[in-house]
Protein backbone atom coordinates (compact mmCIF):
# COMPACT_ATOMS: atom_id res chain seq x y z
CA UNK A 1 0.00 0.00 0.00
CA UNK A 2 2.51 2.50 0.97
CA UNK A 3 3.94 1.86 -2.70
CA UNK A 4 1.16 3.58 -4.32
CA UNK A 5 2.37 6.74 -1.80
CA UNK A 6 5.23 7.15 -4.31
CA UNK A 7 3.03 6.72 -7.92
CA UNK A 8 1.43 9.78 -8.31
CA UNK A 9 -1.07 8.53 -10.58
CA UNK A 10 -2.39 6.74 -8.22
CA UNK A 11 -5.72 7.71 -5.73
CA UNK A 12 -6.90 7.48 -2.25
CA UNK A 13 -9.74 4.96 -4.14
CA UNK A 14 -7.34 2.92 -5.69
CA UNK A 15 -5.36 2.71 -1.66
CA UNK A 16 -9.00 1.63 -0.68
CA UNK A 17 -9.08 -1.01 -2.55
CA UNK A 18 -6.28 -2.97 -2.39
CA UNK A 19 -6.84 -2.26 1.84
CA UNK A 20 -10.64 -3.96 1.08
CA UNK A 21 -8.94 -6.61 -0.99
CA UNK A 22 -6.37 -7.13 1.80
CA UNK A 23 -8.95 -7.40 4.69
CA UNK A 24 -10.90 -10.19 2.62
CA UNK A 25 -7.53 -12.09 2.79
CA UNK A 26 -6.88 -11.50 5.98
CA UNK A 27 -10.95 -12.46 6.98
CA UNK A 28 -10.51 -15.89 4.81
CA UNK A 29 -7.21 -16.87 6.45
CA UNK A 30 -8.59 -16.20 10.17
CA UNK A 31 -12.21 -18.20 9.46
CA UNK A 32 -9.26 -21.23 8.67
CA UNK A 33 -7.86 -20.85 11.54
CA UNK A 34 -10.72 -20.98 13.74
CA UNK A 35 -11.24 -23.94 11.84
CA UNK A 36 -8.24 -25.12 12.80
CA UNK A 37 -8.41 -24.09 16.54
CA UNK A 38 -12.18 -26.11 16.66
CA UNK A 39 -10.74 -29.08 15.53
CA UNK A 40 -7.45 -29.14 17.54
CA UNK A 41 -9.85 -28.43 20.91
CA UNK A 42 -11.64 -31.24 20.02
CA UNK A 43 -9.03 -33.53 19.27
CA UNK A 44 -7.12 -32.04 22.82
CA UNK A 45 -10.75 -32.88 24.52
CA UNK A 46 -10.15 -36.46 23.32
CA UNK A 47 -6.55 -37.16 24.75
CA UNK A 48 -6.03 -39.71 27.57
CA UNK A 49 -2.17 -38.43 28.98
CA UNK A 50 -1.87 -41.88 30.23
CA UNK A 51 -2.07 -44.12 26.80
CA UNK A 52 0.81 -44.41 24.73
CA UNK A 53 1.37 -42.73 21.50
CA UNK A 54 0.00 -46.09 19.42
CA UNK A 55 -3.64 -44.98 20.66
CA UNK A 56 -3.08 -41.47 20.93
CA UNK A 57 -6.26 -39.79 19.08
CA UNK A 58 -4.13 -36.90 17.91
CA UNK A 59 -1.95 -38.82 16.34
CA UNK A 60 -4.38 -41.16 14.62
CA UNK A 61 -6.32 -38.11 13.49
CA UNK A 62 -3.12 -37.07 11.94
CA UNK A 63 -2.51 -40.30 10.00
CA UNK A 64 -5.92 -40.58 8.54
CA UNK A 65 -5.74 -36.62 7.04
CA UNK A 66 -2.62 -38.43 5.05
């Protein structure tokens, strides 16, 4: 954005909307990780500390996504 500062062709409008574009961007990537942060409370929710790491659910949840 600050790159348009220097092009003097360029207009407050045209700053606007690469900022709007930006913001979309930035609203996509944080709805993922929310996604993200659901699913890795869940799987945390579904840990037993005392099993070993053949039956830990995180893991196994890990191999199936492969």
């Amino acid at each position: 954005l600050l790159d348009l500062k220097v092009n003097s062709k360029a207009r407050c409008g045209d700053i606007q909307s690469k900022a709007e574009a930006r913001l979309k961007d930035v609203e996509v990537k944080i709805k993922r990780l929310e996604a993200i942060k659901r699913v890795l409370r869940e799987l945390v929710q579904t840990c037993h500390r005392e099993q070993t790491t053949d039956h830990c659910p995180i893991l196994q949840s890990l191999e199936e996504e492969r």
